[in-house]
N, C-alpha and C. Protein backbone atom coordinates (compact mmCIF):
# COMPACT_ATOMS: atom_id res chain seq x y z
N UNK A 1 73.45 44.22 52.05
CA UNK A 1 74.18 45.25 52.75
C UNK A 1 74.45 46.42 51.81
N UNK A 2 74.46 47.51 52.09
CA UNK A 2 74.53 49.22 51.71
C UNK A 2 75.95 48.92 50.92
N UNK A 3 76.59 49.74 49.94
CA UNK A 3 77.99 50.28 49.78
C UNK A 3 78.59 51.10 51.12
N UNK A 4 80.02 50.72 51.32
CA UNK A 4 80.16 51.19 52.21
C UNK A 4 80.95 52.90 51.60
N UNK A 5 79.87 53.99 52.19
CA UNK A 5 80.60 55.02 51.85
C UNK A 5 81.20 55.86 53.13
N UNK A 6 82.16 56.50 52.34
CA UNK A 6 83.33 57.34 53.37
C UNK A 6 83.04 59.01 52.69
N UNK A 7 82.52 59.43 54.07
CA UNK A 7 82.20 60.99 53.84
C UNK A 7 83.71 61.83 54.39
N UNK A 8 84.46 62.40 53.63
CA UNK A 8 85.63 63.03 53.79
C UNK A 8 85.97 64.13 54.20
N UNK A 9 85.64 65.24 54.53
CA UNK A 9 84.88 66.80 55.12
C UNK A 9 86.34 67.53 55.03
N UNK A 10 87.04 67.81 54.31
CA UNK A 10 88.68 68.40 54.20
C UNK A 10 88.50 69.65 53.33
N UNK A 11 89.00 70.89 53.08
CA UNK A 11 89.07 71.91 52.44
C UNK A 11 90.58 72.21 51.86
N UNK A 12 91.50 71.55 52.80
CA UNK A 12 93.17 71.09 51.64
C UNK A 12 93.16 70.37 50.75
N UNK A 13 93.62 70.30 49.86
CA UNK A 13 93.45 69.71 48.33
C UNK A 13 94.61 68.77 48.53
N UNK A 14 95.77 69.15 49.21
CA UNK A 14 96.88 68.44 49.48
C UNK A 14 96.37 67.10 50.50
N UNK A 15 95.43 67.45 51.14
CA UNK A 15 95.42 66.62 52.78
C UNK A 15 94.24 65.68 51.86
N UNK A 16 93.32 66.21 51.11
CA UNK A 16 92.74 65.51 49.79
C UNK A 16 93.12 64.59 48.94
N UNK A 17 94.35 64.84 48.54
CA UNK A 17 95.18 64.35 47.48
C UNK A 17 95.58 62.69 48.35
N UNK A 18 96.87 63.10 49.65
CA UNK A 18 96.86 62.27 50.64
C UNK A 18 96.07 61.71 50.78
N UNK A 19 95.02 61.91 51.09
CA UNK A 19 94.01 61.10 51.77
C UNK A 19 93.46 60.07 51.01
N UNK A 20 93.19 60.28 49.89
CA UNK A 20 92.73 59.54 48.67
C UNK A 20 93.71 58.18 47.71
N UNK A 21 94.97 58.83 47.96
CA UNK A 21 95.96 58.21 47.53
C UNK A 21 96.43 56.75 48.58
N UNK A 22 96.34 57.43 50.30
CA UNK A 22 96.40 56.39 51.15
C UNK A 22 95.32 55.10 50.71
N UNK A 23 93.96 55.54 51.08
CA UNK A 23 92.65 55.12 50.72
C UNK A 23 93.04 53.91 49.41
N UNK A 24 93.58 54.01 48.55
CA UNK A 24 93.98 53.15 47.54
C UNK A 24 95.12 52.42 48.03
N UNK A 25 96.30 52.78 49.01
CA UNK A 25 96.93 51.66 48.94
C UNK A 25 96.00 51.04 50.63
N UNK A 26 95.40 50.64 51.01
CA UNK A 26 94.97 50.35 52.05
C UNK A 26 94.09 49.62 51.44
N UNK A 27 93.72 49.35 50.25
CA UNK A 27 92.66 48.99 49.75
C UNK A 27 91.08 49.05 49.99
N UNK A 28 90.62 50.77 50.64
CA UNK A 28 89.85 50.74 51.08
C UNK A 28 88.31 50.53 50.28
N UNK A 29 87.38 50.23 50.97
CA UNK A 29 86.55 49.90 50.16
C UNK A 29 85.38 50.94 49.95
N UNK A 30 84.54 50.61 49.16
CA UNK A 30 83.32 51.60 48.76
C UNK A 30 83.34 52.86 47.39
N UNK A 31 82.29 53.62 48.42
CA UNK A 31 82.74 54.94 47.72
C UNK A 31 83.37 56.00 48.41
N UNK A 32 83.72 57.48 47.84
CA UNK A 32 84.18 58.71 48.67
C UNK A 32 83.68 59.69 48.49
N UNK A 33 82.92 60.61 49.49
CA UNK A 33 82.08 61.95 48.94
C UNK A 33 83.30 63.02 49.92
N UNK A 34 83.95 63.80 48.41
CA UNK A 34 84.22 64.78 49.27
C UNK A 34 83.84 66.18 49.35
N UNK A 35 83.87 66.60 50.78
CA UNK A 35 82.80 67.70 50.93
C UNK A 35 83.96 69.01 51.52
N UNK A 36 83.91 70.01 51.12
CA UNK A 36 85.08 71.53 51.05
C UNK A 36 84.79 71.77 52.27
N UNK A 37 83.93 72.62 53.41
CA UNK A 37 83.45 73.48 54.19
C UNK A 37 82.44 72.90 55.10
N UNK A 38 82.41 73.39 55.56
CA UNK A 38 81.44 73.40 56.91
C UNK A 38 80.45 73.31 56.18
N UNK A 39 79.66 74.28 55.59
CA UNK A 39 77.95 75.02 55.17
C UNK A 39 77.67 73.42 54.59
N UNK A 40 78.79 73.24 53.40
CA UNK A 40 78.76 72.46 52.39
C UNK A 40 78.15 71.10 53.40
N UNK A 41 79.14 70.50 53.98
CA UNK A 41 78.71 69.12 54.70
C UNK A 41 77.34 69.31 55.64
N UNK A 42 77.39 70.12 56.34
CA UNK A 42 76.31 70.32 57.21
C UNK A 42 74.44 70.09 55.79
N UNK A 43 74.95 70.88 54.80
CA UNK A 43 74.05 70.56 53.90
C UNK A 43 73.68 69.38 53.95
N UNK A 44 75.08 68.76 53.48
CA UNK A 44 74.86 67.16 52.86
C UNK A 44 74.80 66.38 53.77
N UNK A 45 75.00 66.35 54.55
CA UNK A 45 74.63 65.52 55.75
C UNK A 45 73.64 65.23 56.44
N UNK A 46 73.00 66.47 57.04
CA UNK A 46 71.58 66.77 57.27
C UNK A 46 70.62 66.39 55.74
N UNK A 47 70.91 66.64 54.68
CA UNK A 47 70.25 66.05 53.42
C UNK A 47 70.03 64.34 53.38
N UNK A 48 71.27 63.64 53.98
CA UNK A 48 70.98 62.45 53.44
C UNK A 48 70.47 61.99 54.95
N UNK A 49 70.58 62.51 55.65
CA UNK A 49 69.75 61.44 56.83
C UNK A 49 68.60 61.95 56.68
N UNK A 50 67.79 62.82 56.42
CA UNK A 50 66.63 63.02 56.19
C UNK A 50 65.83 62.82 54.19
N UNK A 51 66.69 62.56 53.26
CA UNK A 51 65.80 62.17 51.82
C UNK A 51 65.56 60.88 51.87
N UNK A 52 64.38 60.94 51.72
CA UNK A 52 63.57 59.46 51.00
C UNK A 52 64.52 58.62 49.73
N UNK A 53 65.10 59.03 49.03
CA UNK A 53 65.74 59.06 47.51
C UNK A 53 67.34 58.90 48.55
N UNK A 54 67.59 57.54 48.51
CA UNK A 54 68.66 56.97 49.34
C UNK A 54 69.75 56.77 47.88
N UNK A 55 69.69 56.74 46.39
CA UNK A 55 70.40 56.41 45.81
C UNK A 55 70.95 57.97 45.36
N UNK A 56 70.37 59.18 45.48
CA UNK A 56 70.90 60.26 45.18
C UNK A 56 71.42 60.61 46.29
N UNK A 57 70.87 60.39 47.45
CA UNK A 57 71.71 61.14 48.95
C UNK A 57 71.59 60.26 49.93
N UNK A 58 72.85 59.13 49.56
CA UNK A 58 73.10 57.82 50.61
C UNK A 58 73.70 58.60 51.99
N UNK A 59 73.99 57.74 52.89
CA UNK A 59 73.82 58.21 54.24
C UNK A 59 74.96 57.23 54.39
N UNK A 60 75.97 58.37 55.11
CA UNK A 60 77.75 57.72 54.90
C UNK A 60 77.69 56.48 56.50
N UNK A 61 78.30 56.23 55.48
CA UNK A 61 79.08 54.49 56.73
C UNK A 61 79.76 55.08 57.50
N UNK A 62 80.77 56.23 57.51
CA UNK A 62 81.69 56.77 58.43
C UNK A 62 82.25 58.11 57.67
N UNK A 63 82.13 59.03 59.03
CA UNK A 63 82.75 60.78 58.54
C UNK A 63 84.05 60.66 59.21
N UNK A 64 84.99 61.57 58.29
CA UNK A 64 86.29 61.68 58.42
C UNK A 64 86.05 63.31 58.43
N UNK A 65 86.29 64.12 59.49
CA UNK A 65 85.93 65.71 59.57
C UNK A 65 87.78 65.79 60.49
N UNK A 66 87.70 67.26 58.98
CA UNK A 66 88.81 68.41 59.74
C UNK A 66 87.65 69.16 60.49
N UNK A 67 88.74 69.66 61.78
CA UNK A 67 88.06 70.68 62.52
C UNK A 67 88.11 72.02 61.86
N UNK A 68 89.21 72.02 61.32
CA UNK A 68 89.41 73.59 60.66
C UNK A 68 88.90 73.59 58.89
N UNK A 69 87.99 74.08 59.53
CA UNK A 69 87.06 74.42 58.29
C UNK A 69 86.46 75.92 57.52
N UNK A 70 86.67 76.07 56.47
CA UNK A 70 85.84 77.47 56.20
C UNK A 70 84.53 77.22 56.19
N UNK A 71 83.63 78.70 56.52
CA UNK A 71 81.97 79.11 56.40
C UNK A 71 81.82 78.64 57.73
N UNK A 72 81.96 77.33 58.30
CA UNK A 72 81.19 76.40 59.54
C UNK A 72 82.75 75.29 60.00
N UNK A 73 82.78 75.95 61.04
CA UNK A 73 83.99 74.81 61.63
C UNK A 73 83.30 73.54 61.98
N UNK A 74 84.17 72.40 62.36
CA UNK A 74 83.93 71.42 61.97
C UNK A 74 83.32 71.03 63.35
N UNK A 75 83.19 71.38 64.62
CA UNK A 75 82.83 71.45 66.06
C UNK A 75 81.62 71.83 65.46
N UNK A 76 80.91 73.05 64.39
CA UNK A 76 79.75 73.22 64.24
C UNK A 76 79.05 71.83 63.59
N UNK A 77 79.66 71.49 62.41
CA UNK A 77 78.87 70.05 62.22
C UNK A 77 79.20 69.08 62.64
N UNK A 78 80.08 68.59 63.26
CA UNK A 78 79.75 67.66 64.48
C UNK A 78 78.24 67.86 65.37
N UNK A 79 78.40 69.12 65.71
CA UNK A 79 76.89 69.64 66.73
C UNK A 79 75.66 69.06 65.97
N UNK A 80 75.67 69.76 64.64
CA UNK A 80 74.36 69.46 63.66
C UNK A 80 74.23 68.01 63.01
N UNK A 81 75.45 67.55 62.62
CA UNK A 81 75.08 66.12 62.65
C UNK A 81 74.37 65.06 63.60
N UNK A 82 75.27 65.26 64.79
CA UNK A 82 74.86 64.37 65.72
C UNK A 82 73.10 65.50 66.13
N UNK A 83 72.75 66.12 65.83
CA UNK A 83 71.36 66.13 65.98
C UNK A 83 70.50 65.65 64.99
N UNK A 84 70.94 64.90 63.99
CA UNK A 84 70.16 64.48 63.13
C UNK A 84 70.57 62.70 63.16
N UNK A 85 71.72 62.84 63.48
CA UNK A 85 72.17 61.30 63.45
C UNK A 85 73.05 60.69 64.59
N UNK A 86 72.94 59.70 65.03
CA UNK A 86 73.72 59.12 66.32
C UNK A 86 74.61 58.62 66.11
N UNK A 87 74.73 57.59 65.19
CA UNK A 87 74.85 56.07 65.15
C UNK A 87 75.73 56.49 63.85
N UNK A 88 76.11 56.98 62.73
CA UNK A 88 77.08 57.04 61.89
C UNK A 88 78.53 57.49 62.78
N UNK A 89 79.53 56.49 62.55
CA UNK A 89 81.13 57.17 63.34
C UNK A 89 81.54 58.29 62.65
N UNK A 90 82.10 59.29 63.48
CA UNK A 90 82.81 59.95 63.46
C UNK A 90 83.93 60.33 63.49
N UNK A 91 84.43 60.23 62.96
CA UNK A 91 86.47 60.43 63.27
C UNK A 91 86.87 61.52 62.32
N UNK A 92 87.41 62.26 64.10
CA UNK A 92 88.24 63.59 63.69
C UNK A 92 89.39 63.35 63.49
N UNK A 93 89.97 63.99 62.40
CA UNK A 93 90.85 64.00 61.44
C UNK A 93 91.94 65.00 61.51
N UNK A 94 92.51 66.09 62.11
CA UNK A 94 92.64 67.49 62.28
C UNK A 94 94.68 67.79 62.60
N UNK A 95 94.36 68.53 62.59
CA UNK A 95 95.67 69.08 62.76
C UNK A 95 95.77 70.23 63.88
N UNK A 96 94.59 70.63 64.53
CA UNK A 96 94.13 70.98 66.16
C UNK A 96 94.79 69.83 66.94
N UNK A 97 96.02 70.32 68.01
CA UNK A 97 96.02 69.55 69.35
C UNK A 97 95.35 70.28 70.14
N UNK A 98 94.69 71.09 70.15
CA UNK A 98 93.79 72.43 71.44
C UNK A 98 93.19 70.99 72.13
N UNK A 99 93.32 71.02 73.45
CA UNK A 99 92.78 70.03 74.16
C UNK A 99 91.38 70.54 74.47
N UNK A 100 91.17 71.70 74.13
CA UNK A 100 89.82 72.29 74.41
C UNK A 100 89.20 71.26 73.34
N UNK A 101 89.82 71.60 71.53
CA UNK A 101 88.89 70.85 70.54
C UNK A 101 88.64 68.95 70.78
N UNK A 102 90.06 68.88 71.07
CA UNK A 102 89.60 67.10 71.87
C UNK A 102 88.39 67.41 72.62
N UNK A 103 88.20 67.88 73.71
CA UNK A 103 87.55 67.68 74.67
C UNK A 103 86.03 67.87 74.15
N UNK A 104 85.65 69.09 73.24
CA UNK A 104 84.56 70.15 72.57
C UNK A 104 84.09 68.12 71.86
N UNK A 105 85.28 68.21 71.04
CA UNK A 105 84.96 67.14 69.59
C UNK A 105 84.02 65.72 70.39
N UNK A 106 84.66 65.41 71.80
CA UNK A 106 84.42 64.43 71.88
C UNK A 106 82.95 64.43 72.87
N UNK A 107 82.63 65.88 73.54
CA UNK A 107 81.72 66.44 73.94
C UNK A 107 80.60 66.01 72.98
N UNK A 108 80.63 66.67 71.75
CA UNK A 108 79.54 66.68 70.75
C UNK A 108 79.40 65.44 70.15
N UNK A 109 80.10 64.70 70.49
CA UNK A 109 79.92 62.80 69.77
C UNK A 109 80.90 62.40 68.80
N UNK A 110 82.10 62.77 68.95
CA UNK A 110 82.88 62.40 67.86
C UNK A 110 83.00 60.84 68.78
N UNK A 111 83.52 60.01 67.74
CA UNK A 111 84.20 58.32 68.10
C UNK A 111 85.46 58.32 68.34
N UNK A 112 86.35 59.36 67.67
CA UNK A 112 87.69 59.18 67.91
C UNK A 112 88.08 60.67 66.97
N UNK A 113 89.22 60.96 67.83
CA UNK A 113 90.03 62.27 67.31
C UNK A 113 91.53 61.66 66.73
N UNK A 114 92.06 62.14 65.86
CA UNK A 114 93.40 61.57 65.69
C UNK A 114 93.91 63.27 65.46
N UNK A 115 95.36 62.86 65.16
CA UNK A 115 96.00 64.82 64.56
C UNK A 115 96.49 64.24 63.49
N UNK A 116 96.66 64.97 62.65
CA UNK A 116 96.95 64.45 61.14
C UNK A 116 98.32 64.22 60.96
N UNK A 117 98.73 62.94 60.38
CA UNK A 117 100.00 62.50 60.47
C UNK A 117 100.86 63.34 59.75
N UNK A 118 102.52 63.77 59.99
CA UNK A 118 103.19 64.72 59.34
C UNK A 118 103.53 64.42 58.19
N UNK A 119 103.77 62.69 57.80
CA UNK A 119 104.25 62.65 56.46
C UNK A 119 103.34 61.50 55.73
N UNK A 120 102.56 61.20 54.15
CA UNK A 120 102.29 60.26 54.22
C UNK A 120 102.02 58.78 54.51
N UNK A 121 102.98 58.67 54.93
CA UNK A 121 103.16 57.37 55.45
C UNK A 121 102.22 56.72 56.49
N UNK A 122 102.99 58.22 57.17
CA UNK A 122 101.72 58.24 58.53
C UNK A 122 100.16 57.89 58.41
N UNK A 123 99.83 58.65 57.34
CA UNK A 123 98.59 58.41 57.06
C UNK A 123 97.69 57.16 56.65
N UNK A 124 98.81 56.41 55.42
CA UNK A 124 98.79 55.28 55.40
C UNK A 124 98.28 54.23 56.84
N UNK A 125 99.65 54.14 57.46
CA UNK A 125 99.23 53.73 58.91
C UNK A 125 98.05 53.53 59.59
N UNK A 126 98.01 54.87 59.55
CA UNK A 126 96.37 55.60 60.19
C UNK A 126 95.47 54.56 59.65
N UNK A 127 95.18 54.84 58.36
CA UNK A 127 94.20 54.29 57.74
C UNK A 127 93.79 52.65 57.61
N UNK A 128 94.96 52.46 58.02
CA UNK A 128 95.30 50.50 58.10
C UNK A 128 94.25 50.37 59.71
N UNK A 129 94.64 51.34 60.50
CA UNK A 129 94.12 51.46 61.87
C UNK A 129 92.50 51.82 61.81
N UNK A 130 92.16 52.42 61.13
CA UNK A 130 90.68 52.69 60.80
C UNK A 130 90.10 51.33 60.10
N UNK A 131 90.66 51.31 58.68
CA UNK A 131 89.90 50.05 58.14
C UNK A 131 89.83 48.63 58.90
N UNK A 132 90.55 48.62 60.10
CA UNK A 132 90.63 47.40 61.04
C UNK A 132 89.42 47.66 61.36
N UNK A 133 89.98 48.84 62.28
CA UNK A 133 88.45 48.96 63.68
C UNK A 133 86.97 48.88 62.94
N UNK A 134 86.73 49.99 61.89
CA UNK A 134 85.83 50.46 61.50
C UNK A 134 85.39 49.50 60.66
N UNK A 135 86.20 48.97 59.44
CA UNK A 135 85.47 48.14 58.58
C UNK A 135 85.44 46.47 58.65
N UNK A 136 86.63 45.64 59.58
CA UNK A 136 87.26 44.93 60.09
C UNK A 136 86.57 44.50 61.13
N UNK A 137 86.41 44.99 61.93
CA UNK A 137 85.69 44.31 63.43
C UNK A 137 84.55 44.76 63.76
N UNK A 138 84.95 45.97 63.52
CA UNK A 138 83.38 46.77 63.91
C UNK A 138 82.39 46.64 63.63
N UNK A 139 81.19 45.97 64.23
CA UNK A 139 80.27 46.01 63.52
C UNK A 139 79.09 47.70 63.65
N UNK A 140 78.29 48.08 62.27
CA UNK A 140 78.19 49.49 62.02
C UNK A 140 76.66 48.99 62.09
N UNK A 141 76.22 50.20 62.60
CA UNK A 141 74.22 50.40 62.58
C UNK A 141 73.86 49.99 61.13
């Protein structure tokens, strides 16, 4: 079986910081690629589902995407991902309640939308709730 990696798609350093810090007490497993912007992930993403060379540009177990993104919002790579890939989950991550972006996110193939919890803790939580579904029961392509 692959390492399980977690593609992170955030441009806050704070929501970064959080995120990473939860990730350790949750004991999550693998690795973490984190990616700033839109342009940036859409790169890397579209890169690893298409290179031969799987140990320089592995192909993530599960994306964690803000919608609000600089260069390329995150509705844009959602679009471009899921044209290159089906079957990797998606979970939006965001701090958008626009029921338009629920609706857009889940339009273009997201797995699940959450809004970003207000205080760490929350996040924690969250993440106990992900590593169930996702790494826990779920079985992944």
């Amino acid at each position: 079986m692959k390492e399980f990696l977690t593609v992170l798609i955030e441009d806050d350093e704070d929501d970064v910081f959080f995120f990473q810090r939860a990730m350790q007490q949750v004991d999550w497993p693998g690795a973490i690629q984190i990616l700033r912007d839109g342009a940036e992930a859409i790169a890397y993403l579209t890169d690893a589902h298409s290179a031969t060379d799987r140990q320089q540009h592995p192909t993530p177990s599960l994306v964690i995407l803000d919608l609000n993104l600089p260069i390329r919002t995150g509705l844009d790579v959602l679009e471009v991902f899921r044209g290159h890939d089906d079957t990797t989950p998606v979970v939006v991550l965001t701090s958008s309640t626009s029921e338009l972006d629920v609706r857009d996110a889940y339009r273009l193939g997201a797995n699940c939308y959450f809004n970003k919890p207000s205080h760490p803790d929350g996040l924690v939580e969250l993440l106990k709730v992900l590593k169930a579904h996702w790494l826990d029961y779920n079985r992944l392509a």
